[in-house]
N, C-alpha and C. Protein backbone atom coordinates (compact mmCIF):
# COMPACT_ATOMS: atom_id res chain seq x y z
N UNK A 1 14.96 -6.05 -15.49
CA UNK A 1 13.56 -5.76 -15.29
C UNK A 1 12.81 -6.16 -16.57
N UNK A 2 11.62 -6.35 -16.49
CA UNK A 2 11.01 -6.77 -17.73
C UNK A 2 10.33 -6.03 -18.23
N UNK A 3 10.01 -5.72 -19.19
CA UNK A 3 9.38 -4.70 -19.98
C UNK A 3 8.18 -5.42 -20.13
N UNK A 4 7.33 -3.78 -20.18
CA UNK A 4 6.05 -3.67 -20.03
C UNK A 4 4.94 -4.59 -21.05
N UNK A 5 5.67 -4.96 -22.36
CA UNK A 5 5.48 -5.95 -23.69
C UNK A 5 5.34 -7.41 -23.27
N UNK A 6 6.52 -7.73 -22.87
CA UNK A 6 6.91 -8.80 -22.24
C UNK A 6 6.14 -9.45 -21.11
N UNK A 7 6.09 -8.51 -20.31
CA UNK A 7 5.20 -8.74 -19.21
C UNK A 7 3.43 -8.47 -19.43
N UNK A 8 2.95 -8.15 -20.48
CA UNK A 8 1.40 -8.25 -20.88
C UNK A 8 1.64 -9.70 -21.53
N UNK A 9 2.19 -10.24 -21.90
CA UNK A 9 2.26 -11.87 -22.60
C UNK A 9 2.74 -12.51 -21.64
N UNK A 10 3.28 -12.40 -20.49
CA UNK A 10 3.43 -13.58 -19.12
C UNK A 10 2.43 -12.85 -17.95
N UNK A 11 1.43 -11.72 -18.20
CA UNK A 11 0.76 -11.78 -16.93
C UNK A 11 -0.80 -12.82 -17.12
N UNK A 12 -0.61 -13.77 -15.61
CA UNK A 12 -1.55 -14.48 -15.58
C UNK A 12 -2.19 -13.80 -13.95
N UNK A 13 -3.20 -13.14 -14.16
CA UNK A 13 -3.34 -12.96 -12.41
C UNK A 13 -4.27 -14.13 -12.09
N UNK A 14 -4.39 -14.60 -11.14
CA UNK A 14 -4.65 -15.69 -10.06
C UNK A 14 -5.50 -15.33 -9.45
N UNK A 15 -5.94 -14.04 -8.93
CA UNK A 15 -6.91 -13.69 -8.09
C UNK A 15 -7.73 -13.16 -8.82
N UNK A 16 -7.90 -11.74 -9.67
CA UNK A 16 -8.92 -11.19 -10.02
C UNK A 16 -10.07 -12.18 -10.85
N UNK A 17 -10.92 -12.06 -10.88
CA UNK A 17 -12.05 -12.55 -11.43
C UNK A 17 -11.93 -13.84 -11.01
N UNK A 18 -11.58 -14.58 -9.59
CA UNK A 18 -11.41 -15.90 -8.86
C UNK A 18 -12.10 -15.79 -7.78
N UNK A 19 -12.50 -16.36 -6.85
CA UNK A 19 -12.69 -16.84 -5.64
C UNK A 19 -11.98 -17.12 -4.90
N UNK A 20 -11.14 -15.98 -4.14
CA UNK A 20 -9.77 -16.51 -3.74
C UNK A 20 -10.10 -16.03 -2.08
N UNK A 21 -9.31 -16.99 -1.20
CA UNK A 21 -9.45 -17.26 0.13
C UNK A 21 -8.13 -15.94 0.95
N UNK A 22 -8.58 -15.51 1.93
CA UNK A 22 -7.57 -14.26 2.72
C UNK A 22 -6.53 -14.51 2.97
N UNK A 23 -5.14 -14.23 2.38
CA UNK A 23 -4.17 -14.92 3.23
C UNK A 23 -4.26 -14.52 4.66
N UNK A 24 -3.37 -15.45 5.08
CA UNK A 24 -3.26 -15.43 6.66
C UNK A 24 -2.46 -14.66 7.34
N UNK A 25 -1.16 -14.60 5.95
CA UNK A 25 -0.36 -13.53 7.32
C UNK A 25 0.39 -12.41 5.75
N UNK A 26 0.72 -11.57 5.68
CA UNK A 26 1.38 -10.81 4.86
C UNK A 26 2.37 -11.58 4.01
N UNK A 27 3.24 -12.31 4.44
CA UNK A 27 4.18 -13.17 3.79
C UNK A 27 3.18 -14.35 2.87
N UNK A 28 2.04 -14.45 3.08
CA UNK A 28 1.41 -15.56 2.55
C UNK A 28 0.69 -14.68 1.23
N UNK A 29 1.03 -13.40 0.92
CA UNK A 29 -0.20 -12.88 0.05
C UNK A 29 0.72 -12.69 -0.78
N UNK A 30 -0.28 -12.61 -1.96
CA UNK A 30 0.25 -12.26 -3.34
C UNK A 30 0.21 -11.16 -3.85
N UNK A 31 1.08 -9.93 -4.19
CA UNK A 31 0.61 -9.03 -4.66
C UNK A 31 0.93 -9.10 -6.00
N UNK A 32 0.24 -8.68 -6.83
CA UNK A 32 0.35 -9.23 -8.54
C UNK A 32 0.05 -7.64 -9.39
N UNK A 33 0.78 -7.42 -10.02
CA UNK A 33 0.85 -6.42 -11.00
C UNK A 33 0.56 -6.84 -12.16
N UNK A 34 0.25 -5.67 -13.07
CA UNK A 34 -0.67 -5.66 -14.23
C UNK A 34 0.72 -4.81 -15.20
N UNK A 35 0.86 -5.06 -16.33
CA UNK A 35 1.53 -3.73 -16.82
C UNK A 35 0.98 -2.39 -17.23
N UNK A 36 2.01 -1.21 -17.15
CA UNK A 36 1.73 -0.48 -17.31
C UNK A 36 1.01 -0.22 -18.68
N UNK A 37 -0.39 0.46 -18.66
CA UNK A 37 -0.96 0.82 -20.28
C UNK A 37 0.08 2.36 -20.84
N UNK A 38 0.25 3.27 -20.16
CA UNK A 38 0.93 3.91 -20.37
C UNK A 38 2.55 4.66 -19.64
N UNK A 39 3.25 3.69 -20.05
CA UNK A 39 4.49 4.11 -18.99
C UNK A 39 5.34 4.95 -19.59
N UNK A 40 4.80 5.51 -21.15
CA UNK A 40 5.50 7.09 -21.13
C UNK A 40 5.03 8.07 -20.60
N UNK A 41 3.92 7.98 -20.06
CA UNK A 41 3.23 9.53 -19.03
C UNK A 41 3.37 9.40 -17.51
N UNK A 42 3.77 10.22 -17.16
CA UNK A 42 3.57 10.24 -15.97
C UNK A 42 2.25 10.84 -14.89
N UNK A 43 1.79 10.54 -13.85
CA UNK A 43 0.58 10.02 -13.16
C UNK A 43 0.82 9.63 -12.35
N UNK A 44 -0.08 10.01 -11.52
CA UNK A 44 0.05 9.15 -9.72
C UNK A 44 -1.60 8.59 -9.63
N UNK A 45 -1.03 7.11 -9.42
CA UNK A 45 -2.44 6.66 -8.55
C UNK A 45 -2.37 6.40 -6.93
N UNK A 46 -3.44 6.61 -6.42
CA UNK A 46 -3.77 6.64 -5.05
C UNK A 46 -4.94 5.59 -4.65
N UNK A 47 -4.01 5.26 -3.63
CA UNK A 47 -4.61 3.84 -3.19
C UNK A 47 -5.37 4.07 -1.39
N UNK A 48 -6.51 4.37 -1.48
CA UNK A 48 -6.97 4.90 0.05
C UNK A 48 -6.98 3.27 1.03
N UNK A 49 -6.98 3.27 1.82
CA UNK A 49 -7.72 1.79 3.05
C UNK A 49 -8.01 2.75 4.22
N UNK A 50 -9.23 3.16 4.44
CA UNK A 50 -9.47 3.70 5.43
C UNK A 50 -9.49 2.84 6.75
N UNK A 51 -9.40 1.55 6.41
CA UNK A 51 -10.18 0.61 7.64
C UNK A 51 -9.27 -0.97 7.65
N UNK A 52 -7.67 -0.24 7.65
CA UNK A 52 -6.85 -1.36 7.86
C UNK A 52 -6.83 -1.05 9.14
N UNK A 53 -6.24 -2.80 9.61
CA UNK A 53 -6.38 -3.02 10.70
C UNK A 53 -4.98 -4.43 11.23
N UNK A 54 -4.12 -3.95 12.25
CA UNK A 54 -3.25 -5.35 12.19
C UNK A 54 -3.50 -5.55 13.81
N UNK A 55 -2.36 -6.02 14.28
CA UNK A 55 -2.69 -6.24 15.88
C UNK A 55 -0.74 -6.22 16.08
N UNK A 56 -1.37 -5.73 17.59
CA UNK A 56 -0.48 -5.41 18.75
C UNK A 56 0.91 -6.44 18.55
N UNK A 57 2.08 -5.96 18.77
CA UNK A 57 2.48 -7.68 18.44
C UNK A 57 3.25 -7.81 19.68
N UNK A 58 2.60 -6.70 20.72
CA UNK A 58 3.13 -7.10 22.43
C UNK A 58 1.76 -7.46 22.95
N UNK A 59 0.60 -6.97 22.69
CA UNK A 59 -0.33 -7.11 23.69
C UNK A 59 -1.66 -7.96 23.00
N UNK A 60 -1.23 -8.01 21.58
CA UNK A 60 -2.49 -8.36 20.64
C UNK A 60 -3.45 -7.68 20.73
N UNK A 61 -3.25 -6.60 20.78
CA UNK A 61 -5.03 -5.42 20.95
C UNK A 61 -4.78 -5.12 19.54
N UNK A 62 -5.82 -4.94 18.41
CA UNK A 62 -5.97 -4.41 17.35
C UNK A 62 -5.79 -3.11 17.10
N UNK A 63 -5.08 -2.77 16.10
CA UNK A 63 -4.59 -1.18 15.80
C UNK A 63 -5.38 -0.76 14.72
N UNK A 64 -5.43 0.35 14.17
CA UNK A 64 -6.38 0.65 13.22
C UNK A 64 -5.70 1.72 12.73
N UNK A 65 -5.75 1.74 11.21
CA UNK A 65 -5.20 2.98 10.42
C UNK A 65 -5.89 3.34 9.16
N UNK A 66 -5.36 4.60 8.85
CA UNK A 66 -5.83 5.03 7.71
C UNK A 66 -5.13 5.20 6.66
N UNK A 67 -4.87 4.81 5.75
CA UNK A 67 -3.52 4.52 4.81
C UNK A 67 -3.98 4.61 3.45
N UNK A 68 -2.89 5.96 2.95
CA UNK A 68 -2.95 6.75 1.90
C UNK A 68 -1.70 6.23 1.15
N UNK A 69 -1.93 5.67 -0.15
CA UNK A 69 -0.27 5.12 -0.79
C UNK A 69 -0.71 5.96 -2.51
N UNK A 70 0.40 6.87 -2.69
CA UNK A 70 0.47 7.51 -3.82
C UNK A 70 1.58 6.75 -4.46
N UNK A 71 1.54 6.51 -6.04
CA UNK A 71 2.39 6.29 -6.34
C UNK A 71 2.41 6.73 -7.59
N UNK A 72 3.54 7.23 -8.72
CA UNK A 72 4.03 7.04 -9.81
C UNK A 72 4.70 5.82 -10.67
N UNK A 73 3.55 4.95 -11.55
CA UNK A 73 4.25 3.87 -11.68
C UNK A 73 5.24 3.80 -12.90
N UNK A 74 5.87 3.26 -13.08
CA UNK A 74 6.54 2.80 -13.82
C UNK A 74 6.26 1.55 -14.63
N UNK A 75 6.93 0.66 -14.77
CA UNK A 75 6.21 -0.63 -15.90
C UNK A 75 5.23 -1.49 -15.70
N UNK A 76 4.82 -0.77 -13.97
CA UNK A 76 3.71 -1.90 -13.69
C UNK A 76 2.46 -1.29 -12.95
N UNK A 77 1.63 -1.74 -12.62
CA UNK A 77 0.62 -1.19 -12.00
C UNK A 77 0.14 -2.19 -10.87
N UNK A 78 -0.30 -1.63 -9.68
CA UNK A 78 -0.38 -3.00 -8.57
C UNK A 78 -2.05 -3.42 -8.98
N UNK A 79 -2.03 -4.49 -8.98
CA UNK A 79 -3.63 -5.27 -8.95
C UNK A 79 -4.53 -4.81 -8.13
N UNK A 80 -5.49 -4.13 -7.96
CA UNK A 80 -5.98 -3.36 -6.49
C UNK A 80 -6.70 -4.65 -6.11
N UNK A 81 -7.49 -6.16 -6.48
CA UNK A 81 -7.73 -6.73 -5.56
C UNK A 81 -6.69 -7.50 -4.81
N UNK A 82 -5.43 -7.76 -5.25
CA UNK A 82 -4.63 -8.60 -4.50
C UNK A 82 -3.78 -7.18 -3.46
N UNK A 83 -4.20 -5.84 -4.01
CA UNK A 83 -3.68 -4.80 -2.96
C UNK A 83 -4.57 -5.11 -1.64
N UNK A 84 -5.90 -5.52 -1.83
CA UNK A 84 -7.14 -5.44 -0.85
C UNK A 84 -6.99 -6.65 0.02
N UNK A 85 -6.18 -7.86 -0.83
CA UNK A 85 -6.32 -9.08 -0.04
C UNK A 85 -4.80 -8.98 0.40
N UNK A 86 -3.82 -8.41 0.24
CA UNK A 86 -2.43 -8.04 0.76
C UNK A 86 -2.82 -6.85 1.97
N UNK A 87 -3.44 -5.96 2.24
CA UNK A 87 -3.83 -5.46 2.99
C UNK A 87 -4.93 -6.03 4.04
N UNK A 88 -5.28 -6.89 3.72
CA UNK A 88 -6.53 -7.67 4.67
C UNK A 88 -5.73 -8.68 5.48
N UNK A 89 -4.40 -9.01 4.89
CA UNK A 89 -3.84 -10.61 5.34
C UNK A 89 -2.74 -9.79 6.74
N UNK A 90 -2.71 -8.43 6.84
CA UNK A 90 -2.18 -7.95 8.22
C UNK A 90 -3.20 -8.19 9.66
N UNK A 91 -4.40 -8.16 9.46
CA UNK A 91 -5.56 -8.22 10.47
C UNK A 91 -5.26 -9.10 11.15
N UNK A 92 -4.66 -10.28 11.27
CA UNK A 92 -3.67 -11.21 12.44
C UNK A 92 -2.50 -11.42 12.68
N UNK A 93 -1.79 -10.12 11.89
CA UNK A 93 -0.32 -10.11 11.93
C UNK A 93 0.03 -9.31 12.89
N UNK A 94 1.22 -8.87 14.11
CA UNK A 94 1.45 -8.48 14.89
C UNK A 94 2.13 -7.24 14.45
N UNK A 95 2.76 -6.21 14.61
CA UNK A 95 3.52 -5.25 13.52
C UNK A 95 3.28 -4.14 14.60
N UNK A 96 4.60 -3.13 14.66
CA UNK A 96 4.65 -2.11 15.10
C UNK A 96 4.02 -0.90 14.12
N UNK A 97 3.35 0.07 14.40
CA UNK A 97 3.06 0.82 13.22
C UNK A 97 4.02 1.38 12.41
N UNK A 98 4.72 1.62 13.03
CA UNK A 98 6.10 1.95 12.12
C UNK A 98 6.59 1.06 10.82
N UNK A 99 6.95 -0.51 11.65
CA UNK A 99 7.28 -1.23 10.71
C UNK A 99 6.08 -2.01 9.98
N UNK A 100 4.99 -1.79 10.21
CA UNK A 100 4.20 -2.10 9.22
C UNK A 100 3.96 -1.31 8.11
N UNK A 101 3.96 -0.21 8.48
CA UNK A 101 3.79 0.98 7.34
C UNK A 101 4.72 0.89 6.11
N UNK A 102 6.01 0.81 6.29
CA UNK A 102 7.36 0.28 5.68
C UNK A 102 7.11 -0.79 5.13
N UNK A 103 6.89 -1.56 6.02
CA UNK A 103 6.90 -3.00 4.91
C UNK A 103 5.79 -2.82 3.98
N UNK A 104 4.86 -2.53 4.32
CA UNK A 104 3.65 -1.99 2.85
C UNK A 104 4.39 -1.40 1.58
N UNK A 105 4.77 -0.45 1.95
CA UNK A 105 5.53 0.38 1.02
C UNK A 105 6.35 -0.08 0.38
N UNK A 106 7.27 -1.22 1.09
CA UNK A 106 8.59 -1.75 0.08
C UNK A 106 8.30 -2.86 -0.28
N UNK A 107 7.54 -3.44 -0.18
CA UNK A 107 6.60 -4.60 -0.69
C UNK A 107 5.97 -4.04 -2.06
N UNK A 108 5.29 -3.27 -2.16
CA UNK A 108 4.97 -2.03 -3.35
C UNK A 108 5.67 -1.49 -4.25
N UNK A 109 6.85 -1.64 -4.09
CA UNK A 109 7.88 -0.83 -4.36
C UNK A 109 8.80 -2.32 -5.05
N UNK A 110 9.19 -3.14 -4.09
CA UNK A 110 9.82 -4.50 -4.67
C UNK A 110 8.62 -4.81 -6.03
N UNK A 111 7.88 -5.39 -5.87
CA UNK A 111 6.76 -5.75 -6.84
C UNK A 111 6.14 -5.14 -8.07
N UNK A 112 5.85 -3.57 -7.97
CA UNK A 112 5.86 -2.91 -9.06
C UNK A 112 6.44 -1.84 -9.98
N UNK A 113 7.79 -1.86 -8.87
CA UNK A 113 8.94 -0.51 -9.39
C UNK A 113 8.31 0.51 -9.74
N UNK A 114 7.64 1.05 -8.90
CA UNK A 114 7.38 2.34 -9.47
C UNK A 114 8.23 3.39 -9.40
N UNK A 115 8.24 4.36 -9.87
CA UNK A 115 8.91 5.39 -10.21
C UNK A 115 9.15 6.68 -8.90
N UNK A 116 8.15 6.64 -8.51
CA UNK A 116 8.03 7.27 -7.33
C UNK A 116 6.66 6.82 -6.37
N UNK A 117 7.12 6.62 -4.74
CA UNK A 117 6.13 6.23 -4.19
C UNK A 117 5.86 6.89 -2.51
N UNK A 118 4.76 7.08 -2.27
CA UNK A 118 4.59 7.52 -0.99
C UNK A 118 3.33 7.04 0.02
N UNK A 119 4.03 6.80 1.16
CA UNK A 119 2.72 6.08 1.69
C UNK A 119 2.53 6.80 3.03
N UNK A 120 1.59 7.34 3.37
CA UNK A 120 0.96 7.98 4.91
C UNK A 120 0.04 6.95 5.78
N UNK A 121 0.72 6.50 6.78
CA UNK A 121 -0.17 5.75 7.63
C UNK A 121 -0.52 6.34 8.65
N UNK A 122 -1.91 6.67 8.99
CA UNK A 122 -2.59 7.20 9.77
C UNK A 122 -3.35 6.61 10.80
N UNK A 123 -2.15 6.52 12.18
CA UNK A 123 -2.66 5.58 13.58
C UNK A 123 -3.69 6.34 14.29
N UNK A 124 -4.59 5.20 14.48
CA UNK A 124 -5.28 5.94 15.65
C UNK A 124 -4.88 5.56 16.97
N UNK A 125 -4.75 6.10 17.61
CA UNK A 125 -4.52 6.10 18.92
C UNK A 125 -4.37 5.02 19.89
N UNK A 126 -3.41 4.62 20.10
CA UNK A 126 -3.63 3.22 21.08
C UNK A 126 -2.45 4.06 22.62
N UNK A 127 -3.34 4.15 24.07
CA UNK A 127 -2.29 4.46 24.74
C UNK A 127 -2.34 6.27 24.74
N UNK A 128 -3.47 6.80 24.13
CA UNK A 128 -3.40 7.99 24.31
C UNK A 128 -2.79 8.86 22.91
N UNK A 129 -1.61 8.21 22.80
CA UNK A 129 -0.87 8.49 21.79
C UNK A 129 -1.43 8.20 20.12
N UNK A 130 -1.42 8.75 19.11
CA UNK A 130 -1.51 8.48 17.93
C UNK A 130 -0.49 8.65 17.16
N UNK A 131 0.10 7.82 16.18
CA UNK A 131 1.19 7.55 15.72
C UNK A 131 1.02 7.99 14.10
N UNK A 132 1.86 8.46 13.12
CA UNK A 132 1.71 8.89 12.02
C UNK A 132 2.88 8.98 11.56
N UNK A 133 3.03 7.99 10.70
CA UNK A 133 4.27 7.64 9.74
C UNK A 133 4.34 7.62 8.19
N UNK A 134 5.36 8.21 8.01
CA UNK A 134 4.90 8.94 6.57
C UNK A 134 6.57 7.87 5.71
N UNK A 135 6.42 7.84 4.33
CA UNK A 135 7.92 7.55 3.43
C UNK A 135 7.14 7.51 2.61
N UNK A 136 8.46 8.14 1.33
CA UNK A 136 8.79 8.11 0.13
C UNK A 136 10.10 7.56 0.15
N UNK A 137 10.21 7.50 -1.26
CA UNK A 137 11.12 7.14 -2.02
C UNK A 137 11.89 7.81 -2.15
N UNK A 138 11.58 8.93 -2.49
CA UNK A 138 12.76 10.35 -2.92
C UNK A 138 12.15 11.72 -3.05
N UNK A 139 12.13 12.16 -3.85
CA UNK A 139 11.86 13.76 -4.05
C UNK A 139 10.42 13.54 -4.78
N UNK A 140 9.32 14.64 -4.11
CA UNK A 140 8.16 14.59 -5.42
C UNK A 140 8.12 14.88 -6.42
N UNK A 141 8.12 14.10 -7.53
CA UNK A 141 8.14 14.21 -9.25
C UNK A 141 8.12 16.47 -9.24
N UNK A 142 8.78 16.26 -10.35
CA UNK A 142 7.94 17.89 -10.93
C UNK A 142 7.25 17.90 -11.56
N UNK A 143 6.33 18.94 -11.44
CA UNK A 143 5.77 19.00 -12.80
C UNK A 143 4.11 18.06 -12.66
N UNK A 144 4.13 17.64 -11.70
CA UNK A 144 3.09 16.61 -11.24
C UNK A 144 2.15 16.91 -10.15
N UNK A 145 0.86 16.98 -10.87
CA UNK A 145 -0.23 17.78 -9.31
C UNK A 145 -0.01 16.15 -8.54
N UNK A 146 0.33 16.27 -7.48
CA UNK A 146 -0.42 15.58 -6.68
C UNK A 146 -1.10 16.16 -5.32
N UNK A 147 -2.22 16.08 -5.13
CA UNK A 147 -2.71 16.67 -4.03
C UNK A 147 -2.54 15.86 -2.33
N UNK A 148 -3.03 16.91 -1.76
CA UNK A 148 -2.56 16.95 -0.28
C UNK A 148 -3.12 15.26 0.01
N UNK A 149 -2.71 14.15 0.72
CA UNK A 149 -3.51 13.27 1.22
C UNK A 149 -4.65 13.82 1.97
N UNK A 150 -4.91 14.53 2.50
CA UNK A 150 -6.39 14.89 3.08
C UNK A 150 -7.05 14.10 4.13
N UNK A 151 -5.65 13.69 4.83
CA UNK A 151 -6.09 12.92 6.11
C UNK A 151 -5.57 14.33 7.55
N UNK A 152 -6.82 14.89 8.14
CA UNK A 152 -6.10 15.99 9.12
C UNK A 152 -5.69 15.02 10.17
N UNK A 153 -5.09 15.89 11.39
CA UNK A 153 -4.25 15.72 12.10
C UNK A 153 -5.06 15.36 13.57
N UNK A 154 -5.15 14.03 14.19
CA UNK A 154 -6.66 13.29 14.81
C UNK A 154 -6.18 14.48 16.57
N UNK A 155 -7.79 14.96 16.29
CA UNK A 155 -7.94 15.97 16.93
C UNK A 155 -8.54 15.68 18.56
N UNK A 156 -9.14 14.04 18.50
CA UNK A 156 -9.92 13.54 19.15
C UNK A 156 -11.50 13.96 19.35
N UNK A 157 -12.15 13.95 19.90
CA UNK A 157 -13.70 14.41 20.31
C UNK A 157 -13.76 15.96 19.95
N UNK A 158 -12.05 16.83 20.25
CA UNK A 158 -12.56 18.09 19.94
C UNK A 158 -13.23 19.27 19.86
């Protein structure tokens, strides 16, 4: 792995402060990390997308979620615009919610090793049904507030 030194003298990001075009499909995006400024403390950042969106990959009807990704990083930190354009490049990708949720996460996880990570995807309803898929990594840090994601439980009209 490369240390956090090392990697502030080879990071070149490509996207931020560019004009850069949507990828097309998840495999086409870049997600680019920054190093960590402080990777002796520990900290969770939280990454909200209220208004991701992929499609059906039986029927092509668009799905819609709400997606909460906590993480504890370790030597790196994810780029939040290539998080925004890595999250935008699912909107014509086909994906079960399940396995889309996952692949977010270990995509996140391959790329910036963090230390500890958790991601809540919050389906809305396709079929009556609403779907809600949750992973971590492992156990929640000690010693570490992290608060509730604060997505309730879709109640409908109500």
């Amino acid at each position: 792995m490369t240390s956090p030194k090392t990697a502030a003298k080879n990071t070149r990001l490509t996207q931020l402060g560019h004009s850069v075009e949507s990828p097309a499909q998840p495999e086409d995006a870049l997600l680019e990390c920054v190093p960590n400024p402080h990777p002796d403390s520990d900290y969770v950042a939280r990454y909200v997308c209220p208004e991701f969106t992929c499609l059906c990959p039986v029927t092509g009807q668009p799905d819609f979620a709400h997606l909460v990704i906590d993480y504890l990083p370790g030597p790196f930190l994810v780029e939040s615009k290539s998080l925004k354009l890595y999250l935008g490049s699912f909107r014509n990708h086909g994906g079960f919610h399940e396995g889309t949720t996952l692949d977010i996460a270990k995509r996140i996880v391959r790329e910036a090793h963090p230390r500890w990570l958790r991601i809540g995807g919050y389906w809305y309803p396709r079929g009556g049904i609403p779907i809600d898929v949750f992973y971590q990594t492992g156990s929640m840090p000690e010693g570490l507030w992290i608060p509730d994601q604060g997505v309730p439980p879709y109640r409908g009209r109500g």
